[in-house]
C-alpha atoms as a PDB file:
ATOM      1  CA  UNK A   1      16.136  -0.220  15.363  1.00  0.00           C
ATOM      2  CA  UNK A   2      18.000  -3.248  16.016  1.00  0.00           C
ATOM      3  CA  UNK A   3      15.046  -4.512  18.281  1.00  0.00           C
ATOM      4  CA  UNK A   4      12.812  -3.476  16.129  1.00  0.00           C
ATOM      5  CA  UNK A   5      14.604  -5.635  13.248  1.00  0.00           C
ATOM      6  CA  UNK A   6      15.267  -8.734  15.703  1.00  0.00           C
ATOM      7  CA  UNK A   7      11.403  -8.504  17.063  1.00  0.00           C
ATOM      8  CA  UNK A   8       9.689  -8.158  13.459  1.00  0.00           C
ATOM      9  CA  UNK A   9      11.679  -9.765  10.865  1.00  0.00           C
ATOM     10  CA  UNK A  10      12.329 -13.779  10.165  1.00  0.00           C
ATOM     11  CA  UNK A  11      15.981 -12.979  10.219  1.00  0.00           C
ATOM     12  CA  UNK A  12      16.545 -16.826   9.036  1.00  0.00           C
ATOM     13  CA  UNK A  13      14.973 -15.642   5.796  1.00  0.00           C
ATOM     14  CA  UNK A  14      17.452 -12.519   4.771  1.00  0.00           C
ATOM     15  CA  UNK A  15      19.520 -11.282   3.166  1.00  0.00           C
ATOM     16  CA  UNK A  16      16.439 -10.504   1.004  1.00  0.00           C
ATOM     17  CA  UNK A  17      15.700 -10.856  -2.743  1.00  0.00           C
ATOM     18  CA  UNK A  18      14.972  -6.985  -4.225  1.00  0.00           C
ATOM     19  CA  UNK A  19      17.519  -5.323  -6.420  1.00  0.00           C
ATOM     20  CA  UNK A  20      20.099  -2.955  -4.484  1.00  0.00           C
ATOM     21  CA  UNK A  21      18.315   1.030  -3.909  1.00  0.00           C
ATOM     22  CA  UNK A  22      14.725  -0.834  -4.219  1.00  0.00           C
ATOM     23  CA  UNK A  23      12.256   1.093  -2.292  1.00  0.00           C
ATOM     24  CA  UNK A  24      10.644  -1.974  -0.928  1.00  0.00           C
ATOM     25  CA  UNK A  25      12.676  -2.066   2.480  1.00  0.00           C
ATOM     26  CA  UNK A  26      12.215   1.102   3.345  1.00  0.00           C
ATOM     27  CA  UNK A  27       8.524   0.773   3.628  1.00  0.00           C
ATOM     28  CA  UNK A  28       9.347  -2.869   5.407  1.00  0.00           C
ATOM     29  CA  UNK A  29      10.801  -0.903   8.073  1.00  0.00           C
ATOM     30  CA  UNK A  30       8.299   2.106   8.535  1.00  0.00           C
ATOM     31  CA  UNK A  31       5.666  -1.057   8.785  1.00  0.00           C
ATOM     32  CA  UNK A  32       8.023  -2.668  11.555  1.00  0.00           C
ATOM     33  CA  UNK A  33       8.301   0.607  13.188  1.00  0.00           C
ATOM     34  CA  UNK A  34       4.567   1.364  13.291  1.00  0.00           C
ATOM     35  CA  UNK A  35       3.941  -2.352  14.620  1.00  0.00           C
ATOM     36  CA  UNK A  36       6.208  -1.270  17.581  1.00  0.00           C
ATOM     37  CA  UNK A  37       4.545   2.014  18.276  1.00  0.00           C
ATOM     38  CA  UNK A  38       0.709   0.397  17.610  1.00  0.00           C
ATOM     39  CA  UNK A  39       1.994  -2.264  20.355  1.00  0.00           C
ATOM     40  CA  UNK A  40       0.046  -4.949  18.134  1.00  0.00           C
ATOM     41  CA  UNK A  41       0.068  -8.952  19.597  1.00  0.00           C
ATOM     42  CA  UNK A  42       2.055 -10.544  16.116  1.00  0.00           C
ATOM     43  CA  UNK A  43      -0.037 -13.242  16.850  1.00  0.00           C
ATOM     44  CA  UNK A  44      -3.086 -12.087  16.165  1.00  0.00           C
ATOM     45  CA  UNK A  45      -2.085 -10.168  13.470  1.00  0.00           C
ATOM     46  CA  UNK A  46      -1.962 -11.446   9.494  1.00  0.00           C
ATOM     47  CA  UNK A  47       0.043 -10.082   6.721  1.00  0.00           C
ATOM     48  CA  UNK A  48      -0.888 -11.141   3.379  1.00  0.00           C
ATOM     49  CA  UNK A  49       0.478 -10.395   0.506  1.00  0.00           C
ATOM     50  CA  UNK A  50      -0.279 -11.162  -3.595  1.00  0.00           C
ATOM     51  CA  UNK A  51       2.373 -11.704  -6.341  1.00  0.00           C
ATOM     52  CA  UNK A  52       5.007  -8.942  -6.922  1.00  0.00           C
ATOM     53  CA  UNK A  53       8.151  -7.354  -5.765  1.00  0.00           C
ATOM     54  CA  UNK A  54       6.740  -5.829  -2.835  1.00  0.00           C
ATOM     55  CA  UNK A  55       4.834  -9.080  -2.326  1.00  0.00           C
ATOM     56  CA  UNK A  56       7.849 -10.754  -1.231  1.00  0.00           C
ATOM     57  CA  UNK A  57       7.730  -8.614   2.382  1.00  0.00           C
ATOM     58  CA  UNK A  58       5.403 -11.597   3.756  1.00  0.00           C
ATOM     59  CA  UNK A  59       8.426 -14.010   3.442  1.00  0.00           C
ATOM     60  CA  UNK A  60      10.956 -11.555   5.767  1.00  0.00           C
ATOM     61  CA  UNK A  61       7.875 -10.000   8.319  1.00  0.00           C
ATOM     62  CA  UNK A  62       7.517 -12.561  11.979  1.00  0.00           C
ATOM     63  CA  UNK A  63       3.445 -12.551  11.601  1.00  0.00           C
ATOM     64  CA  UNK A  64       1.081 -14.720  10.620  1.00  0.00           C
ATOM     65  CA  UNK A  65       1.499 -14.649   7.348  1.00  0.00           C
ATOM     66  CA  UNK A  66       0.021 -15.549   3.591  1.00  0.00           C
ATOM     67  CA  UNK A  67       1.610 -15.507   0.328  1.00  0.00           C
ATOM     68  CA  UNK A  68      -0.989 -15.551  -2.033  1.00  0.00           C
ATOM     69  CA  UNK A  69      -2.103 -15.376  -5.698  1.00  0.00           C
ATOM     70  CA  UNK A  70      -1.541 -12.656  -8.030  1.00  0.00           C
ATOM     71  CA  UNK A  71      -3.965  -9.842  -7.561  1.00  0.00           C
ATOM     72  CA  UNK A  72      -5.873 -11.641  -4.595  1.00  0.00           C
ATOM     73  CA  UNK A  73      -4.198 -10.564  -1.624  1.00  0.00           C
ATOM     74  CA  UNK A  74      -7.490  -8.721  -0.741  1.00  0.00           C
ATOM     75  CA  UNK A  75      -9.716 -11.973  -0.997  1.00  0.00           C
ATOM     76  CA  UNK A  76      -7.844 -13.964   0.632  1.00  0.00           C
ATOM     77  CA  UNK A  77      -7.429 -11.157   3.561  1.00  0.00           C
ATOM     78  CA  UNK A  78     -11.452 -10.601   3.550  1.00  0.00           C
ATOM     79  CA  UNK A  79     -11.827 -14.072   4.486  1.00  0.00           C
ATOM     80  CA  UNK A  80      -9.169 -13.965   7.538  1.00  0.00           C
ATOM     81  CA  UNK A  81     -11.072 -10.690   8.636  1.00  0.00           C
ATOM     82  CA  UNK A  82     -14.651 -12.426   8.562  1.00  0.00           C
ATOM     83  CA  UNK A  83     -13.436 -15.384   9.364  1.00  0.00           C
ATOM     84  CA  UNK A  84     -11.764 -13.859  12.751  1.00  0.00           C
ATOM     85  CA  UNK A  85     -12.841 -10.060  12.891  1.00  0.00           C
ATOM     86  CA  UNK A  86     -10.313  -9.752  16.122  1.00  0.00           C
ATOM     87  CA  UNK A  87      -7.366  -9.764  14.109  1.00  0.00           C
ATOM     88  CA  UNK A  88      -5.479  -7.725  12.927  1.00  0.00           C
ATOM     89  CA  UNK A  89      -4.949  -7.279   9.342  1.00  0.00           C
ATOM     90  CA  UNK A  90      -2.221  -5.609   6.963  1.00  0.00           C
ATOM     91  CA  UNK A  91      -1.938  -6.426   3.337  1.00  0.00           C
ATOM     92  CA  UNK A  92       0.633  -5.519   1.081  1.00  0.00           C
ATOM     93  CA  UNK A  93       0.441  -4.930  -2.746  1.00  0.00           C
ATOM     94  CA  UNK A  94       2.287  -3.686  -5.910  1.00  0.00           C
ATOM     95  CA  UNK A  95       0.848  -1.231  -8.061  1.00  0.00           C
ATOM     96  CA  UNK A  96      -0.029  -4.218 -10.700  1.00  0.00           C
ATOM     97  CA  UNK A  97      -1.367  -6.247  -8.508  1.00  0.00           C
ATOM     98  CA  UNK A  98      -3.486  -3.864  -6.105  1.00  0.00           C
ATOM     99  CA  UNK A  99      -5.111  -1.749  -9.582  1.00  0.00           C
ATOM    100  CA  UNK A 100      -4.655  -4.406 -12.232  1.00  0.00           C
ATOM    101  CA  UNK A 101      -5.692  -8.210 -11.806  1.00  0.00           C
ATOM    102  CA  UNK A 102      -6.580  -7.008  -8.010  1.00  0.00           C
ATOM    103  CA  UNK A 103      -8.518  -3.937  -9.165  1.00  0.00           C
ATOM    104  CA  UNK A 104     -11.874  -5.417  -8.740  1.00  0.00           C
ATOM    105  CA  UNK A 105     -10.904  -6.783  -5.040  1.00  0.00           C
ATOM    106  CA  UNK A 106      -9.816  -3.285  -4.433  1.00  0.00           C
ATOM    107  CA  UNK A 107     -12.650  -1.272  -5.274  1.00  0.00           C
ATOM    108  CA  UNK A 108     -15.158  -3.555  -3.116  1.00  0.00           C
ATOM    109  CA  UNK A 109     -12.904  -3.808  -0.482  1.00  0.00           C
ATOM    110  CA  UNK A 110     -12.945   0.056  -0.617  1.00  0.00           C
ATOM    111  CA  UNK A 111     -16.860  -0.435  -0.813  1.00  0.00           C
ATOM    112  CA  UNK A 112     -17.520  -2.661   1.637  1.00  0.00           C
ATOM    113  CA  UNK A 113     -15.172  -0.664   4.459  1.00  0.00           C
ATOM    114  CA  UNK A 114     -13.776  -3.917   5.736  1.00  0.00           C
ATOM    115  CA  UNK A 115     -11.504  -3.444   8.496  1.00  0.00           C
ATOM    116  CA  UNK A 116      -8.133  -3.921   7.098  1.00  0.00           C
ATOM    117  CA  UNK A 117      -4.783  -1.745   6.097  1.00  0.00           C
ATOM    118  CA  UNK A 118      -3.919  -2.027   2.740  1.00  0.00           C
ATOM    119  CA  UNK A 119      -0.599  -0.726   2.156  1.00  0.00           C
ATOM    120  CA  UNK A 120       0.428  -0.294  -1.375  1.00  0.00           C
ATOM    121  CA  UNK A 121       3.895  -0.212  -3.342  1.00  0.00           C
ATOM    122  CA  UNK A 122       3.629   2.005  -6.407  1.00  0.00           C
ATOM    123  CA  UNK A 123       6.929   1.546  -7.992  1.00  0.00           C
ATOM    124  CA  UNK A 124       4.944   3.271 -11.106  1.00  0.00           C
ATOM    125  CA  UNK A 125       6.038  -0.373 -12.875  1.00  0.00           C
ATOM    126  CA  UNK A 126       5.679  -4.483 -13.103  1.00  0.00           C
ATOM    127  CA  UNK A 127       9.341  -4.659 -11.267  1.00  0.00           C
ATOM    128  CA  UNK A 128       8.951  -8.317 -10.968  1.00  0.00           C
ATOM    129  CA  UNK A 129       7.725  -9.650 -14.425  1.00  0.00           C
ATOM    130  CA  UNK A 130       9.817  -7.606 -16.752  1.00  0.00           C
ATOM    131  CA  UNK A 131       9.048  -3.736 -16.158  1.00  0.00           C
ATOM    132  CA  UNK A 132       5.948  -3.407 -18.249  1.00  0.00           C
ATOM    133  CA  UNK A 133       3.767  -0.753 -17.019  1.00  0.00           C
ATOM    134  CA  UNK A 134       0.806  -0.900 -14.706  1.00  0.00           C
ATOM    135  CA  UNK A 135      -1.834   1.177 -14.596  1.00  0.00           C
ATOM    136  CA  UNK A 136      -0.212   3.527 -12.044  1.00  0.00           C
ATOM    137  CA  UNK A 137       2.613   3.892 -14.605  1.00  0.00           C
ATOM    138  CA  UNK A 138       2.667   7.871 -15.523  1.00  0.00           C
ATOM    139  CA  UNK A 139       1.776   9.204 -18.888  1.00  0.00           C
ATOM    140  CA  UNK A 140       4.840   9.398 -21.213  1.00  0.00           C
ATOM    141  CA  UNK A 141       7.457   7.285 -18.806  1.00  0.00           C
ATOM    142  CA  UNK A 142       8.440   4.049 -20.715  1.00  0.00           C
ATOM    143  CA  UNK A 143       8.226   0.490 -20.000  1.00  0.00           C
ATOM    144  CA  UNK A 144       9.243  -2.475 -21.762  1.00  0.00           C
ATOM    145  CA  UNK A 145       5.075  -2.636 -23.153  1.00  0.00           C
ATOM    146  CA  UNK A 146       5.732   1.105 -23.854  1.00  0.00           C
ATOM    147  CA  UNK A 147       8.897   1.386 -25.522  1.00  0.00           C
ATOM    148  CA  UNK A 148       8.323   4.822 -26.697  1.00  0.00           C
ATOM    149  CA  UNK A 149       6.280   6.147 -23.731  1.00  0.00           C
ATOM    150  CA  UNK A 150       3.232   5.290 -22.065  1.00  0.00           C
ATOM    151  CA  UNK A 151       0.312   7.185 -23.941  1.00  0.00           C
ATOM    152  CA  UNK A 152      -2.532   5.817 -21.560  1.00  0.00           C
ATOM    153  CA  UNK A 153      -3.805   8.108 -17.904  1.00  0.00           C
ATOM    154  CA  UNK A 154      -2.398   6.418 -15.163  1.00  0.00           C
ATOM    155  CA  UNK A 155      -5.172   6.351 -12.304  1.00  0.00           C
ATOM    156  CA  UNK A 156      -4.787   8.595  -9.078  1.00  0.00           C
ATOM    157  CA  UNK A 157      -4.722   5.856  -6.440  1.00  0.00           C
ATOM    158  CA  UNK A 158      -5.909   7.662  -3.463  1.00  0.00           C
ATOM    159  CA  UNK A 159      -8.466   9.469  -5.836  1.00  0.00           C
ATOM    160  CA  UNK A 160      -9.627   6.062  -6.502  1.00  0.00           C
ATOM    161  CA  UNK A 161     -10.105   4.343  -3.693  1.00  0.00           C
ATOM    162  CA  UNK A 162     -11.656   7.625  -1.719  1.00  0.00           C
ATOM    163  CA  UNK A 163     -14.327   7.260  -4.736  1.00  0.00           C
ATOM    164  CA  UNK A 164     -15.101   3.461  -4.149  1.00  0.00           C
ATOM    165  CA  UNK A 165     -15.158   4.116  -0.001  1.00  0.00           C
ATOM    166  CA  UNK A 166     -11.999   4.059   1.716  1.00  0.00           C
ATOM    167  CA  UNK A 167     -12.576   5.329   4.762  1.00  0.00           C
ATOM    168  CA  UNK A 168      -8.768   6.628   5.411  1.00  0.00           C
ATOM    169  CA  UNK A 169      -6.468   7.274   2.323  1.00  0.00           C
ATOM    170  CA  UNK A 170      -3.267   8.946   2.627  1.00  0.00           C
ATOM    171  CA  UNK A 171       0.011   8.802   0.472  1.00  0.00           C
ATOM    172  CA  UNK A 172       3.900   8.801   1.140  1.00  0.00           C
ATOM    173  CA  UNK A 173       6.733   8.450  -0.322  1.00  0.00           C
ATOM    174  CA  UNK A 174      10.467   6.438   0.691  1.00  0.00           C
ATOM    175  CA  UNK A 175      11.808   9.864   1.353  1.00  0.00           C
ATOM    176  CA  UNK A 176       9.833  10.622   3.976  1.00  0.00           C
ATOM    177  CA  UNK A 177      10.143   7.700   5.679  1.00  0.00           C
ATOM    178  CA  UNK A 178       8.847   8.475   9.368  1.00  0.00           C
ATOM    179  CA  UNK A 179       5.319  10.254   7.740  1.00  0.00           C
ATOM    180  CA  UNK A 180       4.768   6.785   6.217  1.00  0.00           C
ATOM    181  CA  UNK A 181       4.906   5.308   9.754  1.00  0.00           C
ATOM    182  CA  UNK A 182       2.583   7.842  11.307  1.00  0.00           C
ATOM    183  CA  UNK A 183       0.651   6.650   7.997  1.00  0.00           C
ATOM    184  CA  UNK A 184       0.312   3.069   8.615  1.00  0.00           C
ATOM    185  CA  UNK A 185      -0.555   3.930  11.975  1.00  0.00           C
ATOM    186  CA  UNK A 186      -3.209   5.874  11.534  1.00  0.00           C
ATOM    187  CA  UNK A 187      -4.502   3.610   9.173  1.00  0.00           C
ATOM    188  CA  UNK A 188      -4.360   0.922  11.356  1.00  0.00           C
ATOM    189  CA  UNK A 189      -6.129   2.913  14.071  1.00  0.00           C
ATOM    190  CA  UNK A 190      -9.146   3.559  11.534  1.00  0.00           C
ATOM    191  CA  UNK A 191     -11.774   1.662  12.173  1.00  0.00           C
ATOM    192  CA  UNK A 192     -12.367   0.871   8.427  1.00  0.00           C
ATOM    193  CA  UNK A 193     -10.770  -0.034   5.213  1.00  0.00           C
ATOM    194  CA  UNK A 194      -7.430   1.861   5.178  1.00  0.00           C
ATOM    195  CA  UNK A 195      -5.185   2.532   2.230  1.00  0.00           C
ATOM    196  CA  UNK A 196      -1.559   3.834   2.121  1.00  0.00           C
ATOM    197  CA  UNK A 197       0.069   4.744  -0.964  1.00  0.00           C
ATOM    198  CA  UNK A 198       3.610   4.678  -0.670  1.00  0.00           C
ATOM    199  CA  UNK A 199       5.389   5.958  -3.829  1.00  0.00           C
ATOM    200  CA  UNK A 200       8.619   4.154  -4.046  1.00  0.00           C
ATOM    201  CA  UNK A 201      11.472   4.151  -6.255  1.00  0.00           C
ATOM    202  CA  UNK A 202      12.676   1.427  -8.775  1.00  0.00           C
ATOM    203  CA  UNK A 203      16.103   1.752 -10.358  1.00  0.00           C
ATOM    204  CA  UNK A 204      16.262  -0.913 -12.306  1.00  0.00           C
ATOM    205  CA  UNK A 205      13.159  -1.590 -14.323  1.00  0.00           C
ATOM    206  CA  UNK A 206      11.907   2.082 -14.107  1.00  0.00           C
ATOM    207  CA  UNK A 207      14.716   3.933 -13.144  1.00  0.00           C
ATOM    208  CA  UNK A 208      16.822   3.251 -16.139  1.00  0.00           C
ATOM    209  CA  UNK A 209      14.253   3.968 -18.285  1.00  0.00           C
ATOM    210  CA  UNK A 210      13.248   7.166 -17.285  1.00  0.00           C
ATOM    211  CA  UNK A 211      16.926   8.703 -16.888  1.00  0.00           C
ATOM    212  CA  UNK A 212      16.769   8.395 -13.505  1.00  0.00           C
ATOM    213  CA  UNK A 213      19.555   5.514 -13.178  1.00  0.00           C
ATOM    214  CA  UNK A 214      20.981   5.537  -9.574  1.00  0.00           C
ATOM    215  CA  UNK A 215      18.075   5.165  -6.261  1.00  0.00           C
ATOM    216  CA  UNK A 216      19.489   8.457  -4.774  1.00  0.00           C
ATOM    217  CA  UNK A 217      18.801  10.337  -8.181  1.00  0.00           C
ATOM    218  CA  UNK A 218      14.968   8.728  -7.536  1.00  0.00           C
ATOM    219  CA  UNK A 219      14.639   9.155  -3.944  1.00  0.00           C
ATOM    220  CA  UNK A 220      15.938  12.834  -4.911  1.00  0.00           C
ATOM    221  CA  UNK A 221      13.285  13.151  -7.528  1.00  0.00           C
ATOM    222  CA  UNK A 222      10.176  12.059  -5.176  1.00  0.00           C
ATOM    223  CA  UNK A 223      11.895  15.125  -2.281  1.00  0.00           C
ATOM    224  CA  UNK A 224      11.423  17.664  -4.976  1.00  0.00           C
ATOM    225  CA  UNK A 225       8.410  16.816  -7.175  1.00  0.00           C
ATOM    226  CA  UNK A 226       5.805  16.182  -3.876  1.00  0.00           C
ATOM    227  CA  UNK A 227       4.452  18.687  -1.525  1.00  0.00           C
ATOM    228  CA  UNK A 228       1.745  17.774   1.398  1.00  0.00           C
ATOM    229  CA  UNK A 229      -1.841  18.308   1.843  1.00  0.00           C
ATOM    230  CA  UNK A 230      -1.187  20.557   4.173  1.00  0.00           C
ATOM    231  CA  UNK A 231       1.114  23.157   2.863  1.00  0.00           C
ATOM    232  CA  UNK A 232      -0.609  22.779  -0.456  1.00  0.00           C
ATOM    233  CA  UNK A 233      -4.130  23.894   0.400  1.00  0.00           C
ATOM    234  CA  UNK A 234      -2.542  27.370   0.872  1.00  0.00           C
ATOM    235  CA  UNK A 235      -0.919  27.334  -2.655  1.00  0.00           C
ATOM    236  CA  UNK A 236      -2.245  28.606  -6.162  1.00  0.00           C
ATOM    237  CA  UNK A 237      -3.162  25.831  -8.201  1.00  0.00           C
ATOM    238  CA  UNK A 238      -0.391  26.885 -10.551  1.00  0.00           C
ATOM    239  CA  UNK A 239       1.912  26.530  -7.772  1.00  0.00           C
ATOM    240  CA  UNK A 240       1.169  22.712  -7.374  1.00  0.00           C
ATOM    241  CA  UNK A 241       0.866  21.716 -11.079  1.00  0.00           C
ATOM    242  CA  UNK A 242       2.648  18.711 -11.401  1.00  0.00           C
ATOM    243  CA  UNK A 243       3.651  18.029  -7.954  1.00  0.00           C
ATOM    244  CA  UNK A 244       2.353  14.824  -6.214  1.00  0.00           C
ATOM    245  CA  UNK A 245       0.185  15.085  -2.990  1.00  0.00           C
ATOM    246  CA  UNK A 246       1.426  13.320   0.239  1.00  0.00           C
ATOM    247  CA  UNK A 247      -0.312  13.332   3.746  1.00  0.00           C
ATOM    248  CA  UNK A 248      -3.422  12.320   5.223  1.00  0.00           C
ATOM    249  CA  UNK A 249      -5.683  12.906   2.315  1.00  0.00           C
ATOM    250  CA  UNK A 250      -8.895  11.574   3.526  1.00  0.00           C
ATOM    251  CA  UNK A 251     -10.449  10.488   6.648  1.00  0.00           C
ATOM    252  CA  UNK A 252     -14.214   9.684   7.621  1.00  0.00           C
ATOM    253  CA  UNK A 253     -16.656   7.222   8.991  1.00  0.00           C
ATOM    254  CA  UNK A 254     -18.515   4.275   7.991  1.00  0.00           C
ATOM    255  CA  UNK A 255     -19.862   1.247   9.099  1.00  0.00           C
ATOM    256  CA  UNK A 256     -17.068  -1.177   9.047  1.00  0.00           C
ATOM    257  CA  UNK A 257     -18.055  -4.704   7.187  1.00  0.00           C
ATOM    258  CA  UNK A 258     -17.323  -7.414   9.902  1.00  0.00           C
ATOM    259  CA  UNK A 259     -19.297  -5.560  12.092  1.00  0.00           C
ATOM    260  CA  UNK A 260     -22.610  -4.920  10.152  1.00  0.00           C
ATOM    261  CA  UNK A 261     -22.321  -8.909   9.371  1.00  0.00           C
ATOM    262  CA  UNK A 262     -22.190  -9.925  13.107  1.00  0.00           C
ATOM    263  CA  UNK A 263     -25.464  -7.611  13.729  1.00  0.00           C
ATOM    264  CA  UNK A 264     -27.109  -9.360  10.419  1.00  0.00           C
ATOM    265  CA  UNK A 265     -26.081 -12.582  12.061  1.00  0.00           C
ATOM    266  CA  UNK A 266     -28.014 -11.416  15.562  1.00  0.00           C
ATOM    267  CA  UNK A 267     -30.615 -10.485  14.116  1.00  0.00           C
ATOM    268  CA  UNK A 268     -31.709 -13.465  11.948  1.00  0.00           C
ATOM    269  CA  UNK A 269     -30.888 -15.637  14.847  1.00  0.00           C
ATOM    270  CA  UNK A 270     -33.352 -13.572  17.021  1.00  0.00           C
ATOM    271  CA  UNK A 271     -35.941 -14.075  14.400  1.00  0.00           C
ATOM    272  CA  UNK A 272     -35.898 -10.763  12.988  1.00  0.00           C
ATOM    273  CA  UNK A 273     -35.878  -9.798   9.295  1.00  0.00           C
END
């Protein structure tokens, strides 16, 4: 792991910012580890990132790299992709900024199956801006915008984006920390828009909130409360009530985006209509 850490971080730019027991470096580091195992060239590969706790990761990661504006992390990341379709492309969000301000980039990049990973934080929370809740903040937890519990649905993510046309969704969690590698590579193999979930503790602007004040009491909490795909597709339904799905959870084909636009280009160049 040292390697790994010396090859794919800006060392110069840690110690990092998050709170102590954030889940943010955890994911950092199954991204890192699937880099090494997908073998990728880190210089033709882009990170981008939006506005947010998890946001911060393209400031540590040795890519190419953009730090961009809240919620537009997938705009900016379309235009890399058309712009240079070779490259490879990760983007990493919040659960604010991906479903929020970003919704609307996330659905059509969902829609238009451009070829790019989106890996997304879902600390269930605005960490960042003062712990108000985000639409993937669960019904009844509190936030500093919900004082006395959050009375709105919170979306299903992966539900979400397998509606609007992700062509590979899957979920994981900071527990289980070497399935969300396998994740992110798989979703970087997918020739298609990709989206990882990975459900991620915050102690101190959710945590302490939600009686759940120390990371280990979290990460504890997301071992016991989730239960994959896998093993739950032999289960009663009564069985998984309440637990949260993890594992590959979709997977399919599509035209991919940057490809259908080169063959538009070739055509209209030939003549055709």
């Amino acid at each position: 792991m040292d390697r790994i850490y010396e090859k794919y971080f800006r060392t110069d730019r840690l110690p990092h910012i998050w709170c102590p027991g954030c889940g943010n470096g955890i994911v950092l580091s199954a991204f890192a580890r699937a880099m090494e195992e997908l073998g990728v060239d880190q210089d033709q590969t882009v990170v981008v990132s939006g506005i947010g706790c998890s946001s911060r990761a393209t400031t540590y990661v040795d890519f190419n790299t953009l730090h961009t504006t809240h919620g537009r992390a997938l705009a900016f990341a379309t235009g890399v992709k058309l712009a240079e379709p070779r490259l490879n492309v990760f983007v990493f969000m919040g659960d604010g900024d991906s479903t929020a301000i970003g919704g609307n980039h996330l659905i059509h990049a969902c829609r238009r199956n451009i070829d790019i990973t989106a890996i997304i934080i879902n600390n269930n929370i605005y960490g960042m801006t003062g712990g108000q809740y985000s639409p993937l903040t669960p019904t009844g937890k509190k936030a500093t915008t919900a004082p006395y519990g959050m009375i709105e649905r919170n979306f299903d993510l992966c539900e979400l984006v397998k509606g609007a046309g992700a062509t590979f969704v899957a979920r994981g969690t900071t527990y289980h920390a070497k399935q969300l590698t396998d994740m992110i590579v798989a979703g970087a193999k997918n020739k298609g828009f990709s989206v990882i979930e990975a459900v991620s503790q915050c102690p101190v602007s959710f945590g302490r909130r939600n009686k759940m004040r120390s990371p280990l009491e979290m990460i504890q909490w997301l071992k016991e409360n989730t239960i994959n795909v896998k093993a739950a597709a032999k289960l009663k339904p009564e069985d998984i009530k309440g637990k949260i799905l993890i594992g590959e959870l979709y997977n399919t084909e599509a035209p991919e985006y940057t490809a259908e636009y080169d063959r538009l280009i070739a055509r209209v160049q030939g003549g055709g209509k």
